[in-house]
Protein backbone atom coordinates (compact mmCIF):
# COMPACT_ATOMS: atom_id res chain seq x y z
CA UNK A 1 25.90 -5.22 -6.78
CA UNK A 2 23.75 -8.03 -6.10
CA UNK A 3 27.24 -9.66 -3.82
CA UNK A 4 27.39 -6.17 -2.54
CA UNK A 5 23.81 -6.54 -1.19
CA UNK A 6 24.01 -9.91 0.21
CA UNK A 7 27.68 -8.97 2.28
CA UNK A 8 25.79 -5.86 3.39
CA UNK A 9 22.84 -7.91 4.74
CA UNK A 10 25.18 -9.96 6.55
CA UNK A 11 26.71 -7.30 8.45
CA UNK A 12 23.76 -5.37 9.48
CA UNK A 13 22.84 -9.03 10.72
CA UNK A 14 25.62 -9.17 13.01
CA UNK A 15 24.94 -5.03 14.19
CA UNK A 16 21.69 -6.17 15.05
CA UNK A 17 22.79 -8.93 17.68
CA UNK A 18 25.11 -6.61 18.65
CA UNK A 19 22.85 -4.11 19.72
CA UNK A 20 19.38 -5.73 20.06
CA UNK A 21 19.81 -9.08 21.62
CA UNK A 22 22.42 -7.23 23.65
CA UNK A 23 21.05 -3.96 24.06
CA UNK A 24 22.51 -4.08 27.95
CA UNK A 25 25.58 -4.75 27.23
CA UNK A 26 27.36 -2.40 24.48
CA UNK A 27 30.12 -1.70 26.97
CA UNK A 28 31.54 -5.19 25.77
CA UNK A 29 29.88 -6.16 22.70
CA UNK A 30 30.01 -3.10 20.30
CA UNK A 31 31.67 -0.09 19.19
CA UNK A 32 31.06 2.28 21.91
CA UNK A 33 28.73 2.23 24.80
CA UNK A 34 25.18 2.85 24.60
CA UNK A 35 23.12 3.97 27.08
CA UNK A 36 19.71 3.72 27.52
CA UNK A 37 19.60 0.13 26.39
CA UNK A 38 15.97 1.53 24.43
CA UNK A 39 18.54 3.41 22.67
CA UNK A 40 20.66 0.46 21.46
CA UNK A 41 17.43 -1.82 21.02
CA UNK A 42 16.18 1.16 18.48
CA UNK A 43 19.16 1.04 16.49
CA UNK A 44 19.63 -2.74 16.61
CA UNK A 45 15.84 -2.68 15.37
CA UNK A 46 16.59 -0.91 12.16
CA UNK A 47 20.05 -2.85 11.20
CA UNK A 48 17.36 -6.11 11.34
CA UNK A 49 15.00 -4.49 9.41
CA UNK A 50 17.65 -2.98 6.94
CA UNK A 51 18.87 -6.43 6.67
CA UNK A 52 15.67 -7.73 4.83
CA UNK A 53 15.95 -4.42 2.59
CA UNK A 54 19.25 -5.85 1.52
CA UNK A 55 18.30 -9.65 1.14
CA UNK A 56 14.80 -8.88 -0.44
CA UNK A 57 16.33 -6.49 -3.11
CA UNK A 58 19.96 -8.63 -4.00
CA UNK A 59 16.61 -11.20 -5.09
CA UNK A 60 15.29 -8.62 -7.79
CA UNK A 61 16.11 -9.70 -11.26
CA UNK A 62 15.54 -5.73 -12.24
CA UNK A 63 17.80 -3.21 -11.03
CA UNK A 64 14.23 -0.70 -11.00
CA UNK A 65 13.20 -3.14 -7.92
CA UNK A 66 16.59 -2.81 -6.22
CA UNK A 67 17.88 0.90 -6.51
CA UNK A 68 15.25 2.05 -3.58
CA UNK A 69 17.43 0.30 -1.27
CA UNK A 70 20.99 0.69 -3.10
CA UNK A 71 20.61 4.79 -2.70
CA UNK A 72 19.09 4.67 0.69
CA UNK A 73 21.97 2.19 2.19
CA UNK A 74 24.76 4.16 0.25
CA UNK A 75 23.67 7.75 1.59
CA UNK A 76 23.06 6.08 5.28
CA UNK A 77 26.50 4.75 5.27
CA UNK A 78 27.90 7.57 4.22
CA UNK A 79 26.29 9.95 7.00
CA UNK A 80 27.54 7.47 9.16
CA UNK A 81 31.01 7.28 8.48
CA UNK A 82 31.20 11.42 8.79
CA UNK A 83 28.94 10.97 12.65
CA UNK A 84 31.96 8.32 13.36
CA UNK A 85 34.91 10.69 12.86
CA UNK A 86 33.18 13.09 14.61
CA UNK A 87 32.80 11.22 17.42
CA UNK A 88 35.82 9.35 16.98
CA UNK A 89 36.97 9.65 20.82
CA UNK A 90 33.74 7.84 22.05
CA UNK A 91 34.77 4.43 20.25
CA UNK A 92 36.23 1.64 22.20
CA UNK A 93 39.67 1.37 20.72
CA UNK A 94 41.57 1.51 23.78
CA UNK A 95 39.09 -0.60 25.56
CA UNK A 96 40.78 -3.66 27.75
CA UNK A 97 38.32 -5.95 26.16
CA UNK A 98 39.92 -7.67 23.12
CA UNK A 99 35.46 -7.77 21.48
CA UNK A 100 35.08 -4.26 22.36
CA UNK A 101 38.28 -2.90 20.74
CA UNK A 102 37.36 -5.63 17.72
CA UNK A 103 33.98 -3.88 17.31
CA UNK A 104 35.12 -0.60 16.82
CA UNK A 105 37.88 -1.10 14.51
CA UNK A 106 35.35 -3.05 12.94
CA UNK A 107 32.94 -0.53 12.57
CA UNK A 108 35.16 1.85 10.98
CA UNK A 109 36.54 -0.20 8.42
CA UNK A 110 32.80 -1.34 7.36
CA UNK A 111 31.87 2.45 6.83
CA UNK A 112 34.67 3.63 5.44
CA UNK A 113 34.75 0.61 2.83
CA UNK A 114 31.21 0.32 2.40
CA UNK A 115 30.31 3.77 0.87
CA UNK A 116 33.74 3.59 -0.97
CA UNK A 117 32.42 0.29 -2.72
CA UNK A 118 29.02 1.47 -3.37
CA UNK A 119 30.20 4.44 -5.22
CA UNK A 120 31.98 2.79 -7.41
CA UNK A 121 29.39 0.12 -8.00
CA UNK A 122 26.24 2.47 -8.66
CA UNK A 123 27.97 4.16 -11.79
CA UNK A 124 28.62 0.80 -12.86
CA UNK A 125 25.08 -0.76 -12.38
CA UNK A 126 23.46 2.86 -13.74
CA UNK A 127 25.37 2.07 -17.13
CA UNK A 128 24.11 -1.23 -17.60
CA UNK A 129 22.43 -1.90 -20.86
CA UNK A 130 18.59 -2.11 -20.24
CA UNK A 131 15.74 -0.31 -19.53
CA UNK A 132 12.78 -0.67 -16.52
CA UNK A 133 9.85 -3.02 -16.41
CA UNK A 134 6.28 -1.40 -17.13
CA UNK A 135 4.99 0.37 -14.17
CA UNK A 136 2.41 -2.25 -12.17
CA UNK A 137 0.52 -0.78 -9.33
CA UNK A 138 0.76 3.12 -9.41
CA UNK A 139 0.74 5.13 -6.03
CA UNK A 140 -2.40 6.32 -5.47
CA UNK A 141 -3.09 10.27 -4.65
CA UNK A 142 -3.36 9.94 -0.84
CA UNK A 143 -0.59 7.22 -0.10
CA UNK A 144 1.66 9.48 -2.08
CA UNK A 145 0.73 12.35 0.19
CA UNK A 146 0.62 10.26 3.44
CA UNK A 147 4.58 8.82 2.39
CA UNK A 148 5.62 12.55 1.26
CA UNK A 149 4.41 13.36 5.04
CA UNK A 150 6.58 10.53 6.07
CA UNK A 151 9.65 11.69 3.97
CA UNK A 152 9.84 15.41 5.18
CA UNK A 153 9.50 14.36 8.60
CA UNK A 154 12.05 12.04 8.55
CA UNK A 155 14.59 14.37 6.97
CA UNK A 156 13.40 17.16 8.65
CA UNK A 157 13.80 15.45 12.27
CA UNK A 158 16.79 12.93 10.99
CA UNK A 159 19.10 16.47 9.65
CA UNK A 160 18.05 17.96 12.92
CA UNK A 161 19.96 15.28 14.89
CA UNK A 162 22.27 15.53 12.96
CA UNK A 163 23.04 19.48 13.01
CA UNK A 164 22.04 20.10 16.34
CA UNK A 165 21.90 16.91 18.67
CA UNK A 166 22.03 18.67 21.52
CA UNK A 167 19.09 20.99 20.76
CA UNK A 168 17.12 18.99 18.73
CA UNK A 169 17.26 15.36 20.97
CA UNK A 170 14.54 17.31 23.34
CA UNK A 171 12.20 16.46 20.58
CA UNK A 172 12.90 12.80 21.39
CA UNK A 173 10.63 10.07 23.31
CA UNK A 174 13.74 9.62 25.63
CA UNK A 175 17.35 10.59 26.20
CA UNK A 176 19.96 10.60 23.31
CA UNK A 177 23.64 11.51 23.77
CA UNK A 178 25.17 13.34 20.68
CA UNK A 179 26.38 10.91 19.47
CA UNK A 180 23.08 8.25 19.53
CA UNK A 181 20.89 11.56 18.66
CA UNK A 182 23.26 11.98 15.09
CA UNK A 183 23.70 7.97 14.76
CA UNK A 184 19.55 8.13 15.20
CA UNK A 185 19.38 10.88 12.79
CA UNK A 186 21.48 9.28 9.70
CA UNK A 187 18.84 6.05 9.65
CA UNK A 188 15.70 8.88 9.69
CA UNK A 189 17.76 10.83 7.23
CA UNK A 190 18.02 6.80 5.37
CA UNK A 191 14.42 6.03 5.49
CA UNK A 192 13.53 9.45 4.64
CA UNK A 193 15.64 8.90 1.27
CA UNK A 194 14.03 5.87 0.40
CA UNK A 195 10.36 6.88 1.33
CA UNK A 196 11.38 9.80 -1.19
CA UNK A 197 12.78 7.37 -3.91
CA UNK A 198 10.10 5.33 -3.43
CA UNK A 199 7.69 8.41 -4.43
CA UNK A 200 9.82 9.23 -7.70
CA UNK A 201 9.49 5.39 -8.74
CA UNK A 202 5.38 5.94 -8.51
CA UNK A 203 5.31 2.26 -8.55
CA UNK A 204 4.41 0.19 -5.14
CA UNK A 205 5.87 -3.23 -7.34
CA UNK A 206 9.59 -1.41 -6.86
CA UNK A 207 8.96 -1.05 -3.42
CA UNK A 208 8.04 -4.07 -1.92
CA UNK A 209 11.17 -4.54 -0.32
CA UNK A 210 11.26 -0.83 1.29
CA UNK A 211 7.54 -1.90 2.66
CA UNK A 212 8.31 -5.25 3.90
CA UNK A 213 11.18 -3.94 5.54
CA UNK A 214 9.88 -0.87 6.79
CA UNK A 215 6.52 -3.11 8.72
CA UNK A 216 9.33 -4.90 10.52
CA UNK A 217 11.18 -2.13 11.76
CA UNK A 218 7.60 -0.57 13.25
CA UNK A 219 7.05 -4.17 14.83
CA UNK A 220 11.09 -4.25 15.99
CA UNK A 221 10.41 -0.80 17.37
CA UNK A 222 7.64 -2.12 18.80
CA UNK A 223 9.47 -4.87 21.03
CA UNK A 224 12.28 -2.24 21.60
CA UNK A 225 9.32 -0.27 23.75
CA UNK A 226 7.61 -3.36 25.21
CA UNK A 227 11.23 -4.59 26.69
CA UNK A 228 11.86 -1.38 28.37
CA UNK A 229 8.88 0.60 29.43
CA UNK A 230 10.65 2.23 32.50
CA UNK A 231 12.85 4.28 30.13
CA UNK A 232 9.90 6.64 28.73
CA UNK A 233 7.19 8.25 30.36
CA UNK A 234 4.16 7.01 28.64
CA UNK A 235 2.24 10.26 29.18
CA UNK A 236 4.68 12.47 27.32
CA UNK A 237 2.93 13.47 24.14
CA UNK A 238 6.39 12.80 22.18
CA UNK A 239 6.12 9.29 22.78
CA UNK A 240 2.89 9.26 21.34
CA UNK A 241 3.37 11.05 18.33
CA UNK A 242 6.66 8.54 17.57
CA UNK A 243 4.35 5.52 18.20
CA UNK A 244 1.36 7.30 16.18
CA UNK A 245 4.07 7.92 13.38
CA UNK A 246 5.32 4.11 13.56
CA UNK A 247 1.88 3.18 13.00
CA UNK A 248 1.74 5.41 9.77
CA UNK A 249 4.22 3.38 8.67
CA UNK A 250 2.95 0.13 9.33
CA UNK A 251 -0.31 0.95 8.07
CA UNK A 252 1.44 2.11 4.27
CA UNK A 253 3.45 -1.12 4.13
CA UNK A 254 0.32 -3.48 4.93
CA UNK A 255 -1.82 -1.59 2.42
CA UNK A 256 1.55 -1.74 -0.44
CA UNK A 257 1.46 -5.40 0.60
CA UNK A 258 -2.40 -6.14 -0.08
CA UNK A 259 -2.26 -4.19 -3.18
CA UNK A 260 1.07 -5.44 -5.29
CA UNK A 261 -0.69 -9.02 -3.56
CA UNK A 262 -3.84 -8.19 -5.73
């Protein structure tokens, strides 16, 4: 599990580059073309993040201070490998360019080995002799209302993308195609899972590595904006509540961080 992590982190490294540092240029670089670069910067922003999820939690000596991010990752990849064969005809594999064509047959055979692996590595890992480390810092009554917020609005808006992206990508900052509206919706339908998860542990010790990667993925977000600000209208109250929301998050992880710190 803990190789399993590491391999992950890796490739979510590369995704990022892919689609943040070259946000503009998904044509050549990845899977299938993204457009608005915002878009492709949003999604690059939460491989990055996810990344540190990975690294942070293949660290853990307990398997209590890992399984946050095991569950989330397995039911993300999942989602995506079902968004990918529905989309199937939108992926660049009869692309002229020899790195676009490589992306998207690499893409597919990362998420359809990925969850495959997983699956067979969570039994394994659940079965493990041992039991979990003494709970440390409990969640206090209002965080665990303010992240059970978090959670149903993530699922709520993530499965909505998902369902309907058509319908429900109006409720969106900025434009989504189908198929970025359902790729959007299966990392809010992640993070929802783990914000979840991370309410059934009751312990903010077990998730330091969902808070440390969730206050980079508000500040990635946060660049993502800053580098294009023609592509939203920065009076539509949608854009506000998603950067309002970010800052929910951000504020959760830095006050997880200050207390497992104390």
């Amino acid at each position: 599990m803990r190789v399993m992590l590491i391999l992950a982190g890796f490739l979510v490294l590369i995704s990022g580059v892919q689609l943040f540092v070259f946000a503009e240029q998904t044509d050549r670089f990845f899977a299938w073309t993204i457009q608005p670069p915002l878009t492709a910067a949003f999604l690059g922003g939460a491989y990055w993040s996810s990344m540190l999820l990975e690294w942070l939690s293949a660290r853990e000596a307990h398997w209590a201070n890992a399984r946050i991010a095991v569950l989330a990752v397995f039911a993300f990849t999942l989602i995506t490998l079902v968004v990918t064969l529905i989309h199937i005809e939108r992926f660049h594999f009869a692309n002229s360019d020899p790195l676009a064509r490589g992306a998207a047959w690499a893409w597919v055979i990362v998420y359809a080995v990925v969850p495959l692996v997983l699956g067979v590595l969570i039994p394994e890992q659940v079965r493990t002799p041992g039991g979990d480390p003494p709970t440390l810092v409990l969640l206090p009554p209002w965080l665990w209302s303010l992240i059970g917020f978090q959670a149903a609005a993530l699922l709520t808006i993530g499965l909505m993308l998902l369902i309907a992206p058509i319908f429900s990508s109006s409720l969106w900052p900025w434009q989504l195609t189908p198929l970025t509206a359902r790729a959007v919706g299966a990392w809010l339908v992640g993070l929802g899972i783990a914000a979840v998860h991370v309410l059934r542990e009751g312990d903010l010790m077990r998730a330091r590595s969902v808070q440390i990667s969730s206050a980079a993925f508000v500040a990635l977000q946060a660049v993502a904006l800053a580098r294009y600000p023609a592509t939203i209208v920065w009076s539509d109250p949608r854009l506000w509540i998603y950067i309002a929301f970010l800052a929910s998050i951000l504020a959760v992880s830095l006050y997880a961080w200050r207390a497992t710190n104390r």
